[in-house]
C-alpha atoms as a PDB file:
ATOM      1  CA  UNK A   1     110.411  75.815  75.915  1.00  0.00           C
ATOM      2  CA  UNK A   2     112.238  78.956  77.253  1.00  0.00           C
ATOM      3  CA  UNK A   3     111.746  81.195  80.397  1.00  0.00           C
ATOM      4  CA  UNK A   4     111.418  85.062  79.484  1.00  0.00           C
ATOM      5  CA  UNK A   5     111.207  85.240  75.283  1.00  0.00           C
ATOM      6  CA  UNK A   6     111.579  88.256  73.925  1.00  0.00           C
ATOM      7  CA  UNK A   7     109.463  87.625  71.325  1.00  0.00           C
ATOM      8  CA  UNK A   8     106.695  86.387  73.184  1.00  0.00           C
ATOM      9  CA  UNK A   9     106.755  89.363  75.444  1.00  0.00           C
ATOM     10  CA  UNK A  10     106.689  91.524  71.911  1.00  0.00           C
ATOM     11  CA  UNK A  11     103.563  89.456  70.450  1.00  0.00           C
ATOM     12  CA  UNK A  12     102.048  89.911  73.997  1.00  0.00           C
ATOM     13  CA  UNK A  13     101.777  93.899  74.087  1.00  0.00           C
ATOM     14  CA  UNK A  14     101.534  94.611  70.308  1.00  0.00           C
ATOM     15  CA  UNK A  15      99.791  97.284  71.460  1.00  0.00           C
ATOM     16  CA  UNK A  16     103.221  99.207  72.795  1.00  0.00           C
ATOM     17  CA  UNK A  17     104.369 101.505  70.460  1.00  0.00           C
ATOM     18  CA  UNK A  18     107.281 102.498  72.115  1.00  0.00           C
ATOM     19  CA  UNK A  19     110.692 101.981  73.374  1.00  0.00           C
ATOM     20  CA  UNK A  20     111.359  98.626  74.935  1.00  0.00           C
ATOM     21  CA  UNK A  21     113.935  96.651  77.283  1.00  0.00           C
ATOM     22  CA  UNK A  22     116.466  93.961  75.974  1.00  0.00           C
ATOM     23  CA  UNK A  23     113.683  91.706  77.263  1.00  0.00           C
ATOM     24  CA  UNK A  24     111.528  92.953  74.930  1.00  0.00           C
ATOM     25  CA  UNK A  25     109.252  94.800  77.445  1.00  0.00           C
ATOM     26  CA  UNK A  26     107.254  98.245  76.959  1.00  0.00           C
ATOM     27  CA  UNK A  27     110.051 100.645  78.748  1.00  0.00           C
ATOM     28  CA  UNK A  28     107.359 103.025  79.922  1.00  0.00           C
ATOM     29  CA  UNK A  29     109.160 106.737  80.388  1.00  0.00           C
ATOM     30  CA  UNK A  30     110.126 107.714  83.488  1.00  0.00           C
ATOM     31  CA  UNK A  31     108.009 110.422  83.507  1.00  0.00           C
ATOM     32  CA  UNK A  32     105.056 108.650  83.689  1.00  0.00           C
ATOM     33  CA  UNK A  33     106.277 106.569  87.079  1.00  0.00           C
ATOM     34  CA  UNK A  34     107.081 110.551  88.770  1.00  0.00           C
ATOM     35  CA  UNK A  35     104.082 111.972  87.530  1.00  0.00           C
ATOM     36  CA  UNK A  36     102.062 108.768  89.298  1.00  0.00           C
ATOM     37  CA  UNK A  37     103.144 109.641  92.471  1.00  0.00           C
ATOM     38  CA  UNK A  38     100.822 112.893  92.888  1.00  0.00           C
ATOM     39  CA  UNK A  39      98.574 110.547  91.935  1.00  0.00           C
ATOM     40  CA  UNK A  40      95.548 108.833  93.698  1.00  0.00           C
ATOM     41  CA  UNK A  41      93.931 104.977  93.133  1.00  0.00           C
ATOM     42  CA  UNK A  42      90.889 106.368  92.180  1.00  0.00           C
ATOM     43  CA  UNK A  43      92.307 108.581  90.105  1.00  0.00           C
ATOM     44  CA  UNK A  44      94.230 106.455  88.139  1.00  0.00           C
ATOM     45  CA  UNK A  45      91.772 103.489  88.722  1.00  0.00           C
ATOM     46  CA  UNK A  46      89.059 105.392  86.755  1.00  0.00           C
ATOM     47  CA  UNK A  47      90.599 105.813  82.872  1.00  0.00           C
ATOM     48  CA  UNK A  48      90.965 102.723  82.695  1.00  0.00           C
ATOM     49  CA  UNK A  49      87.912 100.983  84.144  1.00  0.00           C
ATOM     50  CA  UNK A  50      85.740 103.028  81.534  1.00  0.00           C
ATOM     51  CA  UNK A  51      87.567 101.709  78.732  1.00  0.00           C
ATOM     52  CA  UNK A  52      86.944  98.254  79.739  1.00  0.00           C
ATOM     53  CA  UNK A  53      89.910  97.160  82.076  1.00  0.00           C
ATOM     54  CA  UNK A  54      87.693  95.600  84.862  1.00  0.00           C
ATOM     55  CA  UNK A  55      90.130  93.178  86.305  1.00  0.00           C
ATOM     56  CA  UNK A  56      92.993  95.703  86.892  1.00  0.00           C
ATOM     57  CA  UNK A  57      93.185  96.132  90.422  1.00  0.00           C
ATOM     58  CA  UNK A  58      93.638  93.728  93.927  1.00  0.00           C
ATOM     59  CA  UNK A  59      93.120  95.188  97.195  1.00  0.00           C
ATOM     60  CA  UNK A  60      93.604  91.715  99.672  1.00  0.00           C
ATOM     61  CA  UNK A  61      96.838  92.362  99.734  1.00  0.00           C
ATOM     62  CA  UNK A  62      99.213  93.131 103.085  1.00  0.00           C
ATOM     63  CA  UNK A  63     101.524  95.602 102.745  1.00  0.00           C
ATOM     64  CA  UNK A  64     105.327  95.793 103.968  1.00  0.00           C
ATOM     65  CA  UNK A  65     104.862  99.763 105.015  1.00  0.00           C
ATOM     66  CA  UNK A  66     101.715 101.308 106.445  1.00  0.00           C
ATOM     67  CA  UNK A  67     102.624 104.947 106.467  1.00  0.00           C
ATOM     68  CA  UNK A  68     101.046 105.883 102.885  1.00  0.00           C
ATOM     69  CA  UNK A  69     104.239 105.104 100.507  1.00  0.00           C
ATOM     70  CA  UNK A  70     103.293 104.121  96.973  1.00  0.00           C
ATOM     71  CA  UNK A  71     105.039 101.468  94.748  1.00  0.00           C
ATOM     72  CA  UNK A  72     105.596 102.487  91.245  1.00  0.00           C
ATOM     73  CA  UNK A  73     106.973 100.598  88.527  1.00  0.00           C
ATOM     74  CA  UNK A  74     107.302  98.123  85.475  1.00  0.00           C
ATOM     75  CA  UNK A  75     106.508  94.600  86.359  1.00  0.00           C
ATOM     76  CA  UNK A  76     108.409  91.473  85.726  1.00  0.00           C
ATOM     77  CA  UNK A  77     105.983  88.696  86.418  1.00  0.00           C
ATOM     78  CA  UNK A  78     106.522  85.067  87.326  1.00  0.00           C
ATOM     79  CA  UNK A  79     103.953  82.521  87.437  1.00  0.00           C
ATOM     80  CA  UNK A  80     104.551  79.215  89.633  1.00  0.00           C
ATOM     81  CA  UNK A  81     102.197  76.412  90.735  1.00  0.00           C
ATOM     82  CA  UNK A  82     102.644  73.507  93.074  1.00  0.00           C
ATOM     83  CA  UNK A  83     105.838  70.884  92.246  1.00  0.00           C
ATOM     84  CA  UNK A  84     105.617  68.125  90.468  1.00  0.00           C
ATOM     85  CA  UNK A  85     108.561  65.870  90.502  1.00  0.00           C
ATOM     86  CA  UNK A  86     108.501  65.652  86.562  1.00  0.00           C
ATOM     87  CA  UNK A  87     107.686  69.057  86.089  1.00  0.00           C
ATOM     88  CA  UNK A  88     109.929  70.650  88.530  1.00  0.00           C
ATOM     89  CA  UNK A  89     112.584  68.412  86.637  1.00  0.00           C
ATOM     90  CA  UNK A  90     111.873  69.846  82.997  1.00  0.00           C
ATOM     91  CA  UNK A  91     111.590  73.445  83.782  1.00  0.00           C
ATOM     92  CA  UNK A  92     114.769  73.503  86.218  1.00  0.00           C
ATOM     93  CA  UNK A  93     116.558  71.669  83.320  1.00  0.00           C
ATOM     94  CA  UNK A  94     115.243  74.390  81.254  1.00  0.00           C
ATOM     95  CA  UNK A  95     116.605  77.509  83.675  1.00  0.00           C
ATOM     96  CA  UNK A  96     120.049  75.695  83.908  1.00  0.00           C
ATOM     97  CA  UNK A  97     120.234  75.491  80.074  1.00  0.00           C
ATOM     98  CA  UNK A  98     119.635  79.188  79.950  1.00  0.00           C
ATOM     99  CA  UNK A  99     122.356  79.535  82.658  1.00  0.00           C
ATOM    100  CA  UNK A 100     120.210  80.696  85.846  1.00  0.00           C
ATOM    101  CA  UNK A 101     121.742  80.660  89.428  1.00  0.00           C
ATOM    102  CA  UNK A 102     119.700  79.364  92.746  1.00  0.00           C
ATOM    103  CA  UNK A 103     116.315  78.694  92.784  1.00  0.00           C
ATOM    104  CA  UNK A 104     113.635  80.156  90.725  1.00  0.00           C
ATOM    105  CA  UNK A 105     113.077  83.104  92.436  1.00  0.00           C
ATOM    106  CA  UNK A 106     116.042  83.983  92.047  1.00  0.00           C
ATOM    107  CA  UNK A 107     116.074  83.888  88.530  1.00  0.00           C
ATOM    108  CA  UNK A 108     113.321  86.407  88.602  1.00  0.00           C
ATOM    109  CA  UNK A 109     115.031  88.631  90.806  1.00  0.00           C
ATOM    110  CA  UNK A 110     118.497  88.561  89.110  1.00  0.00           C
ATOM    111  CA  UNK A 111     116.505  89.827  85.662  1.00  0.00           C
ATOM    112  CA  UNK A 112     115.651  93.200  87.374  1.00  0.00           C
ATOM    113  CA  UNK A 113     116.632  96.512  85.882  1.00  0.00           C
ATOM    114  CA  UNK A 114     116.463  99.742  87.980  1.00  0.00           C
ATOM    115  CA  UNK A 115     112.623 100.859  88.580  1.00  0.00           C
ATOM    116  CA  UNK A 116     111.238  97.424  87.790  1.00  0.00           C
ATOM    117  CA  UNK A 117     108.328  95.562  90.269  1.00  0.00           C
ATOM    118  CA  UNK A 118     108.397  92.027  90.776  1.00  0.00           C
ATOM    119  CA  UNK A 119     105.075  90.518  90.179  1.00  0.00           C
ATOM    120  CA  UNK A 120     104.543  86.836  91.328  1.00  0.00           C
ATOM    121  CA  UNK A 121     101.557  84.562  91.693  1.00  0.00           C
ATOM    122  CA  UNK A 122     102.754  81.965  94.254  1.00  0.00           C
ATOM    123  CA  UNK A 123      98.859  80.303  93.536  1.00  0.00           C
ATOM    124  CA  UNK A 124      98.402  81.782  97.239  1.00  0.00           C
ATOM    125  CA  UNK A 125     100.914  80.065  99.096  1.00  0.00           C
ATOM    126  CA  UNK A 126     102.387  81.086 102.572  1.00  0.00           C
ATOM    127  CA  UNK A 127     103.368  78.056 104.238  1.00  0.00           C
ATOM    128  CA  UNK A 128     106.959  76.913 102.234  1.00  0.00           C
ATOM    129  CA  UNK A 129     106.185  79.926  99.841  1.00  0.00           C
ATOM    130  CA  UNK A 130     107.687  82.559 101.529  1.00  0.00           C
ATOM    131  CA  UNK A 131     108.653  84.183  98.050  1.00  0.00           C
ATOM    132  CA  UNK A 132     110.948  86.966  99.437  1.00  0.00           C
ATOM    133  CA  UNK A 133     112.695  87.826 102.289  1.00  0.00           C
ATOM    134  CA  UNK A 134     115.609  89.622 103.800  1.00  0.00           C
ATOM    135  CA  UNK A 135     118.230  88.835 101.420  1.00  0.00           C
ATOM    136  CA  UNK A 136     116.122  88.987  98.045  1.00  0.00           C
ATOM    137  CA  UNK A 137     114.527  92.451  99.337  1.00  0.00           C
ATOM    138  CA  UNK A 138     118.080  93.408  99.448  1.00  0.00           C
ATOM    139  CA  UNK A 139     118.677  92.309  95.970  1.00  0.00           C
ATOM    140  CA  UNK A 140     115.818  94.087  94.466  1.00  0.00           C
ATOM    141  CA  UNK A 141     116.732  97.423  96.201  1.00  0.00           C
ATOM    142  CA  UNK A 142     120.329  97.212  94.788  1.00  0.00           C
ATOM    143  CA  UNK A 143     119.081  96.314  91.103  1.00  0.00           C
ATOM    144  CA  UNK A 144     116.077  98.474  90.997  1.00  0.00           C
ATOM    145  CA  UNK A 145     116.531 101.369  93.519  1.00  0.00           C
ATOM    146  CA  UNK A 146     113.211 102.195  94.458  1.00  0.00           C
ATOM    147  CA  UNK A 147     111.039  99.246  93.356  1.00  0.00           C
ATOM    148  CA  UNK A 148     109.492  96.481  95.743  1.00  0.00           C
ATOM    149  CA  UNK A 149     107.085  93.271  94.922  1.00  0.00           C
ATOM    150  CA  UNK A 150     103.586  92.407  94.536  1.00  0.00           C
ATOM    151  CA  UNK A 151     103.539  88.372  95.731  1.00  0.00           C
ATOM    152  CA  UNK A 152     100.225  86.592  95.571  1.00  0.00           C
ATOM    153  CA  UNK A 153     101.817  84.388  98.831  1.00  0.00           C
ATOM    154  CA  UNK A 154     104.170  84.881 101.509  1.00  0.00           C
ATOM    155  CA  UNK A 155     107.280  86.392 103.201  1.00  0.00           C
ATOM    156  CA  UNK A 156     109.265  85.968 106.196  1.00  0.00           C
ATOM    157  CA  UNK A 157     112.049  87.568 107.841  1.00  0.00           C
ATOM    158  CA  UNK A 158     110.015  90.955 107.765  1.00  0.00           C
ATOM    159  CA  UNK A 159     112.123  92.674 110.618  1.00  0.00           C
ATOM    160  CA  UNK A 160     114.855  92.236 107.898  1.00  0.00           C
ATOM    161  CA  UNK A 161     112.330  93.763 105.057  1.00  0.00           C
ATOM    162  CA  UNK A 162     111.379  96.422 106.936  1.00  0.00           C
ATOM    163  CA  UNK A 163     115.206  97.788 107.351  1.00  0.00           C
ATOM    164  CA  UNK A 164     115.737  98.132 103.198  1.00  0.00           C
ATOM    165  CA  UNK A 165     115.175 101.738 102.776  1.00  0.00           C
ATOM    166  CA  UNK A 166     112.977 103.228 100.420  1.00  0.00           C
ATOM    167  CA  UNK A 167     111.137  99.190  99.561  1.00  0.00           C
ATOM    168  CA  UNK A 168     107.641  98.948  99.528  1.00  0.00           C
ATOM    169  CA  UNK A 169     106.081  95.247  99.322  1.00  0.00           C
ATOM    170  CA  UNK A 170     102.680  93.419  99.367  1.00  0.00           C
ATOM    171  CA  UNK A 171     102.012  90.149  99.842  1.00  0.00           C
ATOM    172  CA  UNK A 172      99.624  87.470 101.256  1.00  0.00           C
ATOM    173  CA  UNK A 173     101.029  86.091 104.418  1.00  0.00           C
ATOM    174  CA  UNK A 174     104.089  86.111 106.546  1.00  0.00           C
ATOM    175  CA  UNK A 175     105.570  82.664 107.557  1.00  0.00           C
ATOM    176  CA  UNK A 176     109.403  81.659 108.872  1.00  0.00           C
ATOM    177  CA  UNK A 177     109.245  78.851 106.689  1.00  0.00           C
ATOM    178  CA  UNK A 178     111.785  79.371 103.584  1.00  0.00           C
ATOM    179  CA  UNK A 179     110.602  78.545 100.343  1.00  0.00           C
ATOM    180  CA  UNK A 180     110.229  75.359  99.177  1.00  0.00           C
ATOM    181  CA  UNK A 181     107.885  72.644  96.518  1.00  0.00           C
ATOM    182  CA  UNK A 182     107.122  74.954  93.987  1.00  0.00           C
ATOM    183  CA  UNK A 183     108.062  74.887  90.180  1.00  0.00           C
ATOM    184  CA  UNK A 184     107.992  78.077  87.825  1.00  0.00           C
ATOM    185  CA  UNK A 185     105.699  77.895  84.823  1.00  0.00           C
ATOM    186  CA  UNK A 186     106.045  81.421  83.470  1.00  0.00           C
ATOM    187  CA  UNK A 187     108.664  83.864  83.290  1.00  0.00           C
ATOM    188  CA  UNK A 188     107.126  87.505  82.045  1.00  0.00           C
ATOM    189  CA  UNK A 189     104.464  85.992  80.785  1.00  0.00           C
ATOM    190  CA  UNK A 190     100.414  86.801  81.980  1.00  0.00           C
ATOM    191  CA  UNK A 191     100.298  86.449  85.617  1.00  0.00           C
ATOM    192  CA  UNK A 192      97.323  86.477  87.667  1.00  0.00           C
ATOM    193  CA  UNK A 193      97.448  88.090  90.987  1.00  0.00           C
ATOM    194  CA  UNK A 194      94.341  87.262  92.946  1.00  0.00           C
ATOM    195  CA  UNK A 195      91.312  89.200  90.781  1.00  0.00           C
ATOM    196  CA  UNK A 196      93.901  91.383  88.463  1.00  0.00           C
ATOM    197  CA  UNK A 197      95.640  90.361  85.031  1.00  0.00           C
ATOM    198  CA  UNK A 198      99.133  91.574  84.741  1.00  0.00           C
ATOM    199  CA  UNK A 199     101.502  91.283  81.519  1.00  0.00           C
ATOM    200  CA  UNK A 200     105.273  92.218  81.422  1.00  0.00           C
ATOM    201  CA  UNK A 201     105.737  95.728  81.414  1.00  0.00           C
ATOM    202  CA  UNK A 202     102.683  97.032  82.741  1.00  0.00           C
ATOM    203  CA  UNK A 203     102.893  99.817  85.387  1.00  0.00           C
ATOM    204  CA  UNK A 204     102.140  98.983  89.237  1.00  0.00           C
ATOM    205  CA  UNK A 205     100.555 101.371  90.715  1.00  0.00           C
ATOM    206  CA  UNK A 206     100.292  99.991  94.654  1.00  0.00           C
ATOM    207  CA  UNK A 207      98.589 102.941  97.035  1.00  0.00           C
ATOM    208  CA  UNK A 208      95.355 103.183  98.712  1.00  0.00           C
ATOM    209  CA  UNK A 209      95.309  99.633 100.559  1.00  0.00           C
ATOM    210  CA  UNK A 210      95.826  97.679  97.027  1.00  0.00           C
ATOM    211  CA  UNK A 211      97.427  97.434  93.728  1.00  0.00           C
ATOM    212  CA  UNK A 212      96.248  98.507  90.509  1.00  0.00           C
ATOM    213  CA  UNK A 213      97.836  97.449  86.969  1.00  0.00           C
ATOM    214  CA  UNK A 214      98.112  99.778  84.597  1.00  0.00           C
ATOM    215  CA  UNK A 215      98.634  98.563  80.813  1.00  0.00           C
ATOM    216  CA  UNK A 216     101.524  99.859  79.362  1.00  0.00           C
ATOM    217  CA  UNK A 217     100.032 101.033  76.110  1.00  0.00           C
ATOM    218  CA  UNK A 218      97.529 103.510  78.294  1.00  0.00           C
ATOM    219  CA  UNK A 219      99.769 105.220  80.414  1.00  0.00           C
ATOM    220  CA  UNK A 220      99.909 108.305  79.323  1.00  0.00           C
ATOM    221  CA  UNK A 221      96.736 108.557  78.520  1.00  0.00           C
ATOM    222  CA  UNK A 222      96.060 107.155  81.965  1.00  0.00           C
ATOM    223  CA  UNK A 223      98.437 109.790  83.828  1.00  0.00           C
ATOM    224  CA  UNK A 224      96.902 112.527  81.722  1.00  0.00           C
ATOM    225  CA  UNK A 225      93.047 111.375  82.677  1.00  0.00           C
ATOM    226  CA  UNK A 226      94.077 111.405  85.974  1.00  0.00           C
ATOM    227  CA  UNK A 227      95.309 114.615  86.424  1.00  0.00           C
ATOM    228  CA  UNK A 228      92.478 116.097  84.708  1.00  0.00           C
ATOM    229  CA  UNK A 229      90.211 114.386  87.005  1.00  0.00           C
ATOM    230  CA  UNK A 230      91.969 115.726  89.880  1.00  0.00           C
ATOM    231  CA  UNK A 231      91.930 119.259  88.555  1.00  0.00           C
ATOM    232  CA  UNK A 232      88.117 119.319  88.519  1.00  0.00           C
ATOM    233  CA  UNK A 233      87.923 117.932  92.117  1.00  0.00           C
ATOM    234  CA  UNK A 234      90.116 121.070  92.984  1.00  0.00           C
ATOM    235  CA  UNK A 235      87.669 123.556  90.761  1.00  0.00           C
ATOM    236  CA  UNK A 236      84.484 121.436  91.708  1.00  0.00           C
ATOM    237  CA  UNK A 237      84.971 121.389  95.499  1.00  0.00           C
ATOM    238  CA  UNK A 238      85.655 124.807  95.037  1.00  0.00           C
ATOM    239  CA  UNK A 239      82.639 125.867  92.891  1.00  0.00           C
ATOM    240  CA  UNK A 240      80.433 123.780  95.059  1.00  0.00           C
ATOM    241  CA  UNK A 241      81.821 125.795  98.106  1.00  0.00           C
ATOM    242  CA  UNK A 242      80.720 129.049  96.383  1.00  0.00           C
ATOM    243  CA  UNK A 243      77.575 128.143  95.450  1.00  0.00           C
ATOM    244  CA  UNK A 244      78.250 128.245  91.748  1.00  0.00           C
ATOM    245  CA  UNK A 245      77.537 124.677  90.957  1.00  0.00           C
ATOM    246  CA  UNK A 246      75.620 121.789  92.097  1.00  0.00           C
ATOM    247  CA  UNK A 247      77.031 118.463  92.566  1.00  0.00           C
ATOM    248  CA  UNK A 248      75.133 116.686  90.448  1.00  0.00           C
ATOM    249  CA  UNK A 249      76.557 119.361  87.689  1.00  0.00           C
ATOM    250  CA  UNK A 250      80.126 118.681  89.100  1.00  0.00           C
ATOM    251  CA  UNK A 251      79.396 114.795  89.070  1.00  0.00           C
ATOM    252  CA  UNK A 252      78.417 114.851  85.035  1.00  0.00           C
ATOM    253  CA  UNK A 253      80.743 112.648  83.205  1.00  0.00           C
ATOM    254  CA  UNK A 254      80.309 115.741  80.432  1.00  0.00           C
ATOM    255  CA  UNK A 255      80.718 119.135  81.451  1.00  0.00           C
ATOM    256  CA  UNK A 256      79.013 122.394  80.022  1.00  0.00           C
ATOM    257  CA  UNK A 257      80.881 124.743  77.806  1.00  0.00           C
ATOM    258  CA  UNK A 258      80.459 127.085  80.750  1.00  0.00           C
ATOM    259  CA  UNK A 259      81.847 124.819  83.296  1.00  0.00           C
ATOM    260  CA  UNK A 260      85.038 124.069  81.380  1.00  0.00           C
ATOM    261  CA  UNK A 261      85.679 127.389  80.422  1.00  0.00           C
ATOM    262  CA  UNK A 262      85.592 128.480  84.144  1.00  0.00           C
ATOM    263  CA  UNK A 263      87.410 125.207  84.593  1.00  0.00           C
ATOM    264  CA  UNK A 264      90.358 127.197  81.835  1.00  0.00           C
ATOM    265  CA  UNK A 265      90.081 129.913  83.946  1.00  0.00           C
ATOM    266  CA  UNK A 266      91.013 128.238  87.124  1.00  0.00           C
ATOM    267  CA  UNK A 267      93.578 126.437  85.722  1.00  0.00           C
ATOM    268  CA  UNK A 268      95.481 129.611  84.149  1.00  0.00           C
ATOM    269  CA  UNK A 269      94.631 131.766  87.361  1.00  0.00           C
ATOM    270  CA  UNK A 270      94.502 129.933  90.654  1.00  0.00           C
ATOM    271  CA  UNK A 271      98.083 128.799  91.668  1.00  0.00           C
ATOM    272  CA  UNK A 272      96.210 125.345  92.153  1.00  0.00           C
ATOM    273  CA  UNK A 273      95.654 125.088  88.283  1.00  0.00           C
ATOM    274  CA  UNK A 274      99.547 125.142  87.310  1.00  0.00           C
ATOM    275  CA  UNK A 275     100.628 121.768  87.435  1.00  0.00           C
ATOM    276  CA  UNK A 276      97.698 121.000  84.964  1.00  0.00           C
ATOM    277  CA  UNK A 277      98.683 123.761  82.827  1.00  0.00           C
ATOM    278  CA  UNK A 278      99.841 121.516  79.847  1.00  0.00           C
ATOM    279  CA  UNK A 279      96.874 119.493  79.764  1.00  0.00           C
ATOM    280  CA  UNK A 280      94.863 119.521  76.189  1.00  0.00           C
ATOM    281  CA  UNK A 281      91.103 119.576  76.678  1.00  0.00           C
ATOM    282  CA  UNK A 282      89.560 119.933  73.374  1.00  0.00           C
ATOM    283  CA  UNK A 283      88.106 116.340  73.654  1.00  0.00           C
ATOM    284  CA  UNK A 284      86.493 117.785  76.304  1.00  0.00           C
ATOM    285  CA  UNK A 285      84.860 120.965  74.594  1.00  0.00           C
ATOM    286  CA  UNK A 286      84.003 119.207  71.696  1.00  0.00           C
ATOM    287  CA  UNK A 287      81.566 116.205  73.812  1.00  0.00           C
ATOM    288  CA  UNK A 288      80.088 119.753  75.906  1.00  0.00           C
ATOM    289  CA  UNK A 289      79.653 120.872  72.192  1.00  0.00           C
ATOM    290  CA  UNK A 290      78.541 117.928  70.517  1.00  0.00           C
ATOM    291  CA  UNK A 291      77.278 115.908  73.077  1.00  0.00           C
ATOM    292  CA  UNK A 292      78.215 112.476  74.761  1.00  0.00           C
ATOM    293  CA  UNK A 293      75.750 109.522  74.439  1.00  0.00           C
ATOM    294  CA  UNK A 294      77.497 107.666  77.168  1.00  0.00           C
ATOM    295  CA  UNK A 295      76.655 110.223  79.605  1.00  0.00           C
ATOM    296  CA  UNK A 296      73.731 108.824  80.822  1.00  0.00           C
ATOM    297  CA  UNK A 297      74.633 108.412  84.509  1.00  0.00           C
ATOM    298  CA  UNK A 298      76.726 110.617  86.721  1.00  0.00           C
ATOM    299  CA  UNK A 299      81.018 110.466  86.642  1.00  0.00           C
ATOM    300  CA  UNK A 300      82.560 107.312  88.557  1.00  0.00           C
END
């Protein structure tokens, strides 16, 4: 039994194809984590709900900020359940053997690399599972510079929190109580946080009142969806403003030849269009050509 196995994390995403940490985590580029940041929830929510990712996203969350600052990042996720005198005893002997410092969440947080998210299921606990606060929220700005935490129980010392620049956190609860009677069961491993599934390496994407998960091997394709879905709110409010289009046109999941070519047009055109300028849309064209038989109800 080991805590954070690189070749468990490998055998857990086999569907990365790309570069990955030490840890053997998908190193999404940091391209992807910039290019989020124009981004909305339902934006990126909506590429991958259609392909089946249902249990992505958790919005009963609190959050450290409340003036509209996103978290981005790769997530490191611990898993920890009540203590059990035995069980705390094996897994602590286990973290020693690997040569860990402090308690278990500090383990987690001395693993971080810069742009990382801690993700940790505390099983809901506030009272004695105050998983971070002043001091560890510290420590994660200085080893990942702009990331934060997503912790499925509590904090304290938020005054503290609140003074790390550029940290965003969500959490559960806020209690003085330090942490205590807990034992760690998983170290990047699959960690549940309240409704969402999260494995090592996915990208957290926290904005809009909750926190969605983002699998590492649909990223791109994620970032990419989104954008063109934001594009054609642009065109569509603006076509529905002229009078050009309906919105039960605009709301198709498949557009018309027609629309998409005015949708090109835009796009090359309208200063609006040129951050979407690189965006290939012959999947597109060829469903308005060929015809989509899941479009049978309007777009999400």
């Amino acid at each position: 039994m080991h805590f954070n196995v690189k070749e468990e994390i490998v055998a857990l995403t086999p569907q990365w194809k790309g570069e990955r940490f030490p840890d053997g985590r998908p190193k999404v580029a940091d391209k992807y984590l910039t290019a989020l940041q124009s981004l909305t929830l339902e934006e990126v929510w909506k590429p991958i709900f259609v392909k089946g990712y249902e249990s992505q996203f958790e919005g009963r969350l609190k959050t450290l900020h409340d003036d509209g600052r996103k978290l981005i990042g790769r997530a490191v996720t611990a898993t920890f359940a009540p203590t059990r005198p035995d069980l705390h005893e094996t897994m602590f002997a286990v973290g020693m053997a690997e040569g860990r410092k402090g308690n278990y969440n500090q383990w987690v947080i001395d693993s971080l690399t810069e742009g990382d998210v801690v993700v940790a299921d505390m099983y809901d606990k506030i009272y004695k599972g105050t998983f971070l606060g002043g001091n560890l929220t510290t420590a994660i700005k200085t080893k990942t510079k702009n990331g934060g935490g997503v912790i499925w129980g509590g904090v304290r010392d938020v005054e503290q929190m609140k003074k790390v620049e550029g940290m965003q956190v969500y959490f559960r609860g806020i209690d003085p109580t330090p942490i205590r009677d807990f034992v760690m069961t998983g170290f990047n491993t699959a960690t549940r946080i309240g409704n969402a599934i999260v494995l090592p390496g996915d990208i957290v994407f926290g904005a809009g009142g909750g926190v969605l998960f983002i699998p590492s091997h649909l990223v791109a394709e994620v970032v990419d969806g989104a954008a063109k879905t934001q594009v054609k709110d642009i065109f569509g409010f603006e076509m529905i403003t002229q009078n050009k289009f309906t919105t039960a046109q605009i709301d198709r999941n498949t557009w018309t030849e027609e629309m998409l070519d005015l949708l090109m047009a835009f796009i090359q055109t309208d200063s609006r269009g040129e951050p979407y300028r690189g965006l290939d849309w012959s999947a597109e064209f060829d469903l308005a050509r060929n015809g989509d038989p899941n479009d049978t109800q309007t777009a999400l």
